[in-house]
N, C-alpha and C. Protein backbone atom coordinates (compact mmCIF):
# COMPACT_ATOMS: atom_id res chain seq x y z
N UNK A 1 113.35 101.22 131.82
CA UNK A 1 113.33 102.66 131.62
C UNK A 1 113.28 103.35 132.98
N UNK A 2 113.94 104.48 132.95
CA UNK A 2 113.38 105.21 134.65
C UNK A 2 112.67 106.48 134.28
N UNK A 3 112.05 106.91 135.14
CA UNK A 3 111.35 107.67 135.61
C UNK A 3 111.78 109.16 134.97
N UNK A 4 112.99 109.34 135.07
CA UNK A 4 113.59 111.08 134.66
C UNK A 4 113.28 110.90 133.15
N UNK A 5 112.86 110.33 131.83
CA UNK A 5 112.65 110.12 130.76
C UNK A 5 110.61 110.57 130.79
N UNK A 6 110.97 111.54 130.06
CA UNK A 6 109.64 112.28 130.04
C UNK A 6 108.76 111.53 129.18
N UNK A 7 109.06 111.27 128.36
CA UNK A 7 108.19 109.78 127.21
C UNK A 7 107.44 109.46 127.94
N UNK A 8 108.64 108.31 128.50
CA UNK A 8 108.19 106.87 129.12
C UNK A 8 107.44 107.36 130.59
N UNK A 9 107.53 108.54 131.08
CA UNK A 9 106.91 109.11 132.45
C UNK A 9 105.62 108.79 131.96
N UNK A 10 105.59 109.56 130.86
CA UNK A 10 103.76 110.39 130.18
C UNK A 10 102.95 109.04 129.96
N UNK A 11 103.65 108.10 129.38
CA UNK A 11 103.01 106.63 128.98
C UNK A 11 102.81 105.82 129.79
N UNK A 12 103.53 105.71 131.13
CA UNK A 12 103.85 104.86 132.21
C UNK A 12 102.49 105.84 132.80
N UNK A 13 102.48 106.78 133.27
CA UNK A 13 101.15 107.60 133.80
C UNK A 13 99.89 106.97 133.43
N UNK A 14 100.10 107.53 132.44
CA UNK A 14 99.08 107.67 131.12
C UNK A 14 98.23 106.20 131.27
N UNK A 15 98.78 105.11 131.24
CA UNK A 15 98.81 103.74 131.10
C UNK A 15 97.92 103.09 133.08
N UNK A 16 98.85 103.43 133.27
CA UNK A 16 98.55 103.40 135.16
C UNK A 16 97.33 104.15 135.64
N UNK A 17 96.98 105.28 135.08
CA UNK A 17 95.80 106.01 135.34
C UNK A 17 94.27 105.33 134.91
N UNK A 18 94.81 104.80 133.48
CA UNK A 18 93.78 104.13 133.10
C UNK A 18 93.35 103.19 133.46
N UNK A 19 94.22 102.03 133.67
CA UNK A 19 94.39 100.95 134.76
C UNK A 19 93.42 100.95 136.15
N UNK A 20 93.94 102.06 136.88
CA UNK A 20 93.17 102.55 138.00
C UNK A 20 92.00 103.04 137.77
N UNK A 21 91.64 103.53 136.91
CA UNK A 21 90.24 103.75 136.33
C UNK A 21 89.30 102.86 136.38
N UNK A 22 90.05 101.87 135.77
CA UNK A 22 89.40 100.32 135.23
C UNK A 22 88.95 99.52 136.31
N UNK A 23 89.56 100.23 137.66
CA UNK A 23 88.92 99.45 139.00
C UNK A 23 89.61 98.28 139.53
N UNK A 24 91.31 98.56 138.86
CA UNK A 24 91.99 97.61 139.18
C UNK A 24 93.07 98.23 140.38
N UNK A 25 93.45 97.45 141.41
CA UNK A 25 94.80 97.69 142.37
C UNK A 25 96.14 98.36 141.97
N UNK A 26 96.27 98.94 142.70
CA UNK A 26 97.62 99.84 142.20
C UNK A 26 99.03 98.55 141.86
N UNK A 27 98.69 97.27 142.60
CA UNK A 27 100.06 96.47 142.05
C UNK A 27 99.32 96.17 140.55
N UNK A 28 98.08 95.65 140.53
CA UNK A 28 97.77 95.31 139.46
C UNK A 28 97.83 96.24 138.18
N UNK A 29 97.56 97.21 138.46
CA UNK A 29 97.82 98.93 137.53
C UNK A 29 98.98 98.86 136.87
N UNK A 30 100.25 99.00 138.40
CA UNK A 30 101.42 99.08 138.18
C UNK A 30 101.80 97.40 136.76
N UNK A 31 101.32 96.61 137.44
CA UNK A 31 101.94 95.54 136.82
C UNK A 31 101.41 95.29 134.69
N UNK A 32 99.43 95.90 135.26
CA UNK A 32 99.51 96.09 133.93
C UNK A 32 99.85 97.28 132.46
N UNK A 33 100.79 98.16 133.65
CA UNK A 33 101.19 99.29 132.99
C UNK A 33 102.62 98.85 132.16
N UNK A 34 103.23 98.32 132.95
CA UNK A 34 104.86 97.73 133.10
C UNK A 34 104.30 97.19 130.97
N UNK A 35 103.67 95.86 131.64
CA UNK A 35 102.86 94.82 130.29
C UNK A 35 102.92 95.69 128.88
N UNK A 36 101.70 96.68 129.59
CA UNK A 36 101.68 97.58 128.13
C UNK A 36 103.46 98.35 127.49
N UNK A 37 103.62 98.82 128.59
CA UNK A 37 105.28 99.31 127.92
C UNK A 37 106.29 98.23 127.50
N UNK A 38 106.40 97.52 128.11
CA UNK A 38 106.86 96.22 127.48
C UNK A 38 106.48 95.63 126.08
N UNK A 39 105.01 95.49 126.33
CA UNK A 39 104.76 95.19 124.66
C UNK A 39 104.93 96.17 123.23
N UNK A 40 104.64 97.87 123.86
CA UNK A 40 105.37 98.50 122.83
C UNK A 40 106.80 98.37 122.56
N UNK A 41 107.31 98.40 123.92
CA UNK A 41 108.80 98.21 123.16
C UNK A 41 109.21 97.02 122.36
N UNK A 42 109.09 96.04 122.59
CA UNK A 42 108.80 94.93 122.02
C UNK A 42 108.34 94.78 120.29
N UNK A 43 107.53 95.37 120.53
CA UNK A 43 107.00 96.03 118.74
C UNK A 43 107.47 96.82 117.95
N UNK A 44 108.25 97.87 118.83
CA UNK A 44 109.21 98.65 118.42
C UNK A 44 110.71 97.98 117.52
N UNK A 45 111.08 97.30 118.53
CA UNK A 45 112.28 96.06 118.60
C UNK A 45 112.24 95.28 117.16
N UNK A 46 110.79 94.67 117.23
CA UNK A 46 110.82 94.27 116.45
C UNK A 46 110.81 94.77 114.66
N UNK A 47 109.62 96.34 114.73
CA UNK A 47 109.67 96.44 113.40
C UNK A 47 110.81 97.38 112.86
N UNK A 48 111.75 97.37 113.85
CA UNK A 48 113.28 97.92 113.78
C UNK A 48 114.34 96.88 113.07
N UNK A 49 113.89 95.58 113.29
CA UNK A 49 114.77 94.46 112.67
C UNK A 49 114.31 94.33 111.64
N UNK A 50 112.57 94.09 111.08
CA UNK A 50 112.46 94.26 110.17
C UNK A 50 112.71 95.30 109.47
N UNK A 51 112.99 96.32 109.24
CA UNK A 51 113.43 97.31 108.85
C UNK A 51 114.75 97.47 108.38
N UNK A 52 115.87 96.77 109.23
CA UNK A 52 116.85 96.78 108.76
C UNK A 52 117.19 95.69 107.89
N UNK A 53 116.54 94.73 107.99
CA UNK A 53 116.31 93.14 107.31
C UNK A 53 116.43 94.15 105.38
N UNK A 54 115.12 94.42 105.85
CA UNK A 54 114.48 94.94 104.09
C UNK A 54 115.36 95.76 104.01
N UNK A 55 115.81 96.50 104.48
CA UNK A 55 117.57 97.55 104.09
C UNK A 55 118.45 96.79 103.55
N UNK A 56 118.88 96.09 103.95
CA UNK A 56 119.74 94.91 103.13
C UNK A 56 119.46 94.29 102.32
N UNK A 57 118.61 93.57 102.11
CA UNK A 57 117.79 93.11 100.67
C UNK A 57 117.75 93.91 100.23
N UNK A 58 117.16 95.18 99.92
CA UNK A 58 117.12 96.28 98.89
C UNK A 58 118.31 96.58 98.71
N UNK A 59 119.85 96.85 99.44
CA UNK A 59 121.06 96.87 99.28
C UNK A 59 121.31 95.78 97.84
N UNK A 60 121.40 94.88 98.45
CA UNK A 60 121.45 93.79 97.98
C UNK A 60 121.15 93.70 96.23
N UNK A 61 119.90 93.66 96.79
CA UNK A 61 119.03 93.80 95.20
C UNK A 61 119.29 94.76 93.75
N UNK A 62 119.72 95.92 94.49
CA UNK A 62 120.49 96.94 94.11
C UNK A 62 121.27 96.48 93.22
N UNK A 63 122.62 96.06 94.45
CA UNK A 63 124.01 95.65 93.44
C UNK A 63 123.96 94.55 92.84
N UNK A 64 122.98 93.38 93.17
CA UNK A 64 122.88 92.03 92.18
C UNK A 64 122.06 92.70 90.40
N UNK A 65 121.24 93.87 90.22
CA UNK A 65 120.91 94.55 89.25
C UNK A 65 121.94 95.04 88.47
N UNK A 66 122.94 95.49 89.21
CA UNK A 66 123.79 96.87 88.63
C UNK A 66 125.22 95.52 88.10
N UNK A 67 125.28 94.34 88.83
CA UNK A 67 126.06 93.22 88.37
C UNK A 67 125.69 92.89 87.12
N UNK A 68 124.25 92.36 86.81
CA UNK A 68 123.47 91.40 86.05
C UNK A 68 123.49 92.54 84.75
N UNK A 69 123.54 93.61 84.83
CA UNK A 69 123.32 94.78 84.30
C UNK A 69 124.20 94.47 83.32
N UNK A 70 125.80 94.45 83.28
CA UNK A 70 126.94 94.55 82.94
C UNK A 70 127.13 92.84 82.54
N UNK A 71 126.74 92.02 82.90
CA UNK A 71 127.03 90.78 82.34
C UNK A 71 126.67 90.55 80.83
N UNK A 72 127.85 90.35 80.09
CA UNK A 72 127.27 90.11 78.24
C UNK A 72 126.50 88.65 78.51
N UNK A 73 125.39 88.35 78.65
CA UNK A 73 124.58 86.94 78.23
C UNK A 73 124.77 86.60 77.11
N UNK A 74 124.63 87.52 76.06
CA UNK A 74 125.02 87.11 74.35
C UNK A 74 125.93 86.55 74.34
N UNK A 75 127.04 86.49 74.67
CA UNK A 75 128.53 86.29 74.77
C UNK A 75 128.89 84.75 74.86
N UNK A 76 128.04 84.41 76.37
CA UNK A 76 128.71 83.63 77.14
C UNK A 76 128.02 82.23 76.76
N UNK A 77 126.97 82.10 76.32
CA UNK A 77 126.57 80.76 75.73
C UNK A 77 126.97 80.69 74.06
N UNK A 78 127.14 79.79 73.43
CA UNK A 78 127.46 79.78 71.93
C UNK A 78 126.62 78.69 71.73
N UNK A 79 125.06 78.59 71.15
CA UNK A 79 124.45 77.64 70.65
C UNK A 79 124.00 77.81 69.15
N UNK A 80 124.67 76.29 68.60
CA UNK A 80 123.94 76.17 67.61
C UNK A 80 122.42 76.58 67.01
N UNK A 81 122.48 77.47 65.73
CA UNK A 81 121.12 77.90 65.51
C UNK A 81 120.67 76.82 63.93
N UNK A 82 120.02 75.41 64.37
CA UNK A 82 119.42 74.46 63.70
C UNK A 82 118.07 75.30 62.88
N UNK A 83 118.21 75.14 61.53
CA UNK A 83 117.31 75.42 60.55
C UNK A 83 116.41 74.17 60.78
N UNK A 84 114.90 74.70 60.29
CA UNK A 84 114.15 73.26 60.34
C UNK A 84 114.33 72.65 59.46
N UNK A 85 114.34 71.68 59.77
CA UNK A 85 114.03 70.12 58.45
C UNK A 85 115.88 69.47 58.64
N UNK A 86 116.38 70.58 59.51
CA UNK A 86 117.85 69.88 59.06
C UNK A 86 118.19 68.47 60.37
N UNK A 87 117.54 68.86 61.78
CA UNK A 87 118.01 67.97 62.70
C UNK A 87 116.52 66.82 62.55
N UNK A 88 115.62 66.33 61.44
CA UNK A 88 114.92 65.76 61.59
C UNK A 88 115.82 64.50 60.39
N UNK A 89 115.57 62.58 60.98
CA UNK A 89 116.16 61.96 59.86
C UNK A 89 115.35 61.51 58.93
């Protein structure tokens, strides 16, 4: 990310200030600021795939309903309907 992105400025700050607070070195700050933005994006990334994952399955699910919907089941098997006492010898 760079710097002209007002977000990632405020969070990258935001993140680094606290850091330095914490009584840690400005590489160390810097480095555990980087960490933290990294791991949001990262989380981001990820519940973005999941997200689109379950979009498709629900797609999915959808039209396998609206298929199954329209299929005659009555139709398509023809089984014998055995009275009792008749298939016993």
């Amino acid at each position: 990310m760079r710097m002209d992105n007002p977000l990632f400025a405020g969070r990258f700050s935001q993140s680094l200030t606290n850091a330095l607070a914490s009584g840690h070195s400005i590489e160390a700050a810097t480095k555990l600021a980087d960490n933290n933005f990294y791991s949001t994006l990262q989380q981001q990334a990820t519940l973005l795939g999941i997200k689109t994952i379950i979009g498709y399955m629900l797609i999915l699910a959808i039209a396998l309903a609206v298929v199954t919907a329209f299929i005659p089941f009555h139709k398509t098997i023809r089984v014998p309907v055995v009275k009792t006492g008749d298939d016993m010898a």
